[in-house]
Protein backbone atom coordinates (compact mmCIF):
# COMPACT_ATOMS: atom_id res chain seq x y z
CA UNK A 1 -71.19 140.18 51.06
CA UNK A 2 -72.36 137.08 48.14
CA UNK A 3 -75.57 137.04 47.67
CA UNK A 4 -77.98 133.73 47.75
CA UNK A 5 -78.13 133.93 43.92
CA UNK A 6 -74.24 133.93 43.71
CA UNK A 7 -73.45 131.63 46.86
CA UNK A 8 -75.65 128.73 44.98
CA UNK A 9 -74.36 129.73 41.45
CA UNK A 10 -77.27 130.40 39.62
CA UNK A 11 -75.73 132.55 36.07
CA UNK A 12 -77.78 135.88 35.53
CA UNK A 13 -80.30 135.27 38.59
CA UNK A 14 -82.23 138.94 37.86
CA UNK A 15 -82.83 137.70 33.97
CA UNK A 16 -82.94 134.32 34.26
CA UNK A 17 -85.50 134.97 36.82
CA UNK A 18 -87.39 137.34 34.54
CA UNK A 19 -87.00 135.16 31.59
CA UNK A 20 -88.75 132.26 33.63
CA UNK A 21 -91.44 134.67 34.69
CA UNK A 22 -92.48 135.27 31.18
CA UNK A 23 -92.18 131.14 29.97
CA UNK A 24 -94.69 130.68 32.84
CA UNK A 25 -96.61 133.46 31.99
CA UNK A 26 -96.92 131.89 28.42
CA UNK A 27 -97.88 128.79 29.54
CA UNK A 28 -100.26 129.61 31.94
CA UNK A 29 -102.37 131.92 29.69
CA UNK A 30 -101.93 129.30 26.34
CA UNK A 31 -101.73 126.07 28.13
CA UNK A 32 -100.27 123.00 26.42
CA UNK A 33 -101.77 122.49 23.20
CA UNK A 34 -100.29 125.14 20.24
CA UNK A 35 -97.08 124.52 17.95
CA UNK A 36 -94.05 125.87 18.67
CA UNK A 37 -94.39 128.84 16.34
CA UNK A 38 -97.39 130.55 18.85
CA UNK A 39 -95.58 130.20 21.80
CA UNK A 40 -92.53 132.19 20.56
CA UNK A 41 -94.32 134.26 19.00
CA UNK A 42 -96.60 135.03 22.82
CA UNK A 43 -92.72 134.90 24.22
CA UNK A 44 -91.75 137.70 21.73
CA UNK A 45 -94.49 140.05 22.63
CA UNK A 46 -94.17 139.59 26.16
CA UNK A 47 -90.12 140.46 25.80
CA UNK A 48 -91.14 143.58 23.99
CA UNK A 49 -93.68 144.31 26.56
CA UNK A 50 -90.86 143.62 29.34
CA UNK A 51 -88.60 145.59 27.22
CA UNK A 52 -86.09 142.49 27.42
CA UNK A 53 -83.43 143.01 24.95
CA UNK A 54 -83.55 140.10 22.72
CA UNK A 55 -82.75 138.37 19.07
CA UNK A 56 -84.95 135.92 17.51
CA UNK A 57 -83.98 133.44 15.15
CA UNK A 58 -80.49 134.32 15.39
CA UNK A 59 -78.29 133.17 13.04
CA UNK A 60 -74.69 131.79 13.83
CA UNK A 61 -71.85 130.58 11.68
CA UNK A 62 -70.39 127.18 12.84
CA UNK A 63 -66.50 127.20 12.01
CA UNK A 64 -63.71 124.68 11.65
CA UNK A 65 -60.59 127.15 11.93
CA UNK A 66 -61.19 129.82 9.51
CA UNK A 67 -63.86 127.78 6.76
CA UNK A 68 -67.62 128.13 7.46
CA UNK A 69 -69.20 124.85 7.50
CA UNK A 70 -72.75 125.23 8.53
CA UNK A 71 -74.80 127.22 10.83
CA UNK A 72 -77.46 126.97 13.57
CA UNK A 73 -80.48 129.27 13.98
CA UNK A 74 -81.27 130.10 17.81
CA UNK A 75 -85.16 130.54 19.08
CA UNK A 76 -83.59 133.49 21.06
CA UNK A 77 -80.85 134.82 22.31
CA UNK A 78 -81.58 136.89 25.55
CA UNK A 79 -79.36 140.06 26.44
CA UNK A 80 -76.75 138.73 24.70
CA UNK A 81 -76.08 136.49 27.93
CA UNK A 82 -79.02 133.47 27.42
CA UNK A 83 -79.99 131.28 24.53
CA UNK A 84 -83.94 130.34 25.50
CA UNK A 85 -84.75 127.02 22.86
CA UNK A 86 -88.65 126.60 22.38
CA UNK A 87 -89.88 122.81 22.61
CA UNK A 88 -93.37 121.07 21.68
CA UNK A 89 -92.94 117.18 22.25
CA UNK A 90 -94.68 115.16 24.33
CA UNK A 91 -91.40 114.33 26.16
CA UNK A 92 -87.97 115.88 26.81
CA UNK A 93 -85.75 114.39 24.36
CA UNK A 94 -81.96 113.92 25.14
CA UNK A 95 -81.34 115.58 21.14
CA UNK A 96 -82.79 118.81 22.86
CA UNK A 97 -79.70 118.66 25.37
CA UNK A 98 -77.40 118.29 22.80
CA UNK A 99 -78.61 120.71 20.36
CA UNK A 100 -78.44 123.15 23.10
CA UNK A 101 -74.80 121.87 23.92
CA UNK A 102 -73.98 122.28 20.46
CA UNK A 103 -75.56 126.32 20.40
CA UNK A 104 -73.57 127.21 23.57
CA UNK A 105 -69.87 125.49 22.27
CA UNK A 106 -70.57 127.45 18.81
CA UNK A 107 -71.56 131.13 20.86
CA UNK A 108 -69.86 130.54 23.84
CA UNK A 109 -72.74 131.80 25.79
CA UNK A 110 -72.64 130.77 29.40
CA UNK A 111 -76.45 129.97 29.87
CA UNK A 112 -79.24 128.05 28.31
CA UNK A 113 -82.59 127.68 29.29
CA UNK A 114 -84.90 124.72 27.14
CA UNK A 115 -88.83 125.53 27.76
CA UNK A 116 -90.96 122.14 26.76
CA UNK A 117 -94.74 124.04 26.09
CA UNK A 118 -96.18 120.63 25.85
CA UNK A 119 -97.62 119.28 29.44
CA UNK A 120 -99.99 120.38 31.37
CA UNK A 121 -97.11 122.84 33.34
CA UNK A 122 -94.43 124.10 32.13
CA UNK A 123 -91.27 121.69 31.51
CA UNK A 124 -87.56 123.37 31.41
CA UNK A 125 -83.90 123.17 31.98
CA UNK A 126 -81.26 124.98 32.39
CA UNK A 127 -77.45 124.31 30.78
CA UNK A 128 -74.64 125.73 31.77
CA UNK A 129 -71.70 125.99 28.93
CA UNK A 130 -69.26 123.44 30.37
CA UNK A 131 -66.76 125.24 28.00
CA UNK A 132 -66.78 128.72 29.89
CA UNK A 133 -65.35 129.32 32.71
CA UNK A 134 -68.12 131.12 35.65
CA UNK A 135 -66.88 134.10 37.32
């Protein structure tokens, strides 16, 4: 039998569920008003806390075929499975999208989730890697 979570599609329901949890939980208790640095850091102690396996700040290599030409630091990667990119703007700029785009063509993660801290409640989206293919 599919369940809801996989007859809508949603990618990683039971931690992208979790994941949200903790964004809200963030927001409620800080609000809308700190730089980005204190809300990772209140989204890093609650992971711990959660015992969510996690990376902060990770670091990956951008390639063109075997040179490195750059690389890209991630806010977090989450299980391995979800790249969560922390936001303070007062609006939800299309460069976010892309930047995220960018992250999930480089790791071919499936998932993204963007959290914007800045409003009054809490402001995210979620991008799917149009790259990999959803089993």
């Amino acid at each position: 039998m599919i369940s809801e979570s996989e007859r809508i599609g949603i990618i990683y329901p039971e931690l992208s569920y979790q994941l949200m949890g903790i964004l809200f939980k963030v927001h409620n208790k800080l609000g809308p008003n700190y730089q980005e640095k204190y809300y990772q850091r209140a989204i890093e102690a609650e992971l711990r806390k959660q015992n969510v396996v996690y990376q902060r700040e990770k670091m990956i290599k951008l390639k063109y075929e075997s040179e490195d030409i750059g690389k890209y630091f991630l806010d977090f990667v989450i299980n391995d499975k979800i790249i969560l990119e922390v936001k303070t703007d007062e609006f939800f700029r299309r460069k976010y999208l892309q930047q995220v785009l960018d992250y999930l063509s480089a790791t071919n993660i499936k998932l993204s989730i963007v959290a914007n801290f800045r409003k009054d409640r809490l402001f995210y989206k979620r991008i799917v890697n149009p790259k990999v293919i959803i089993a």
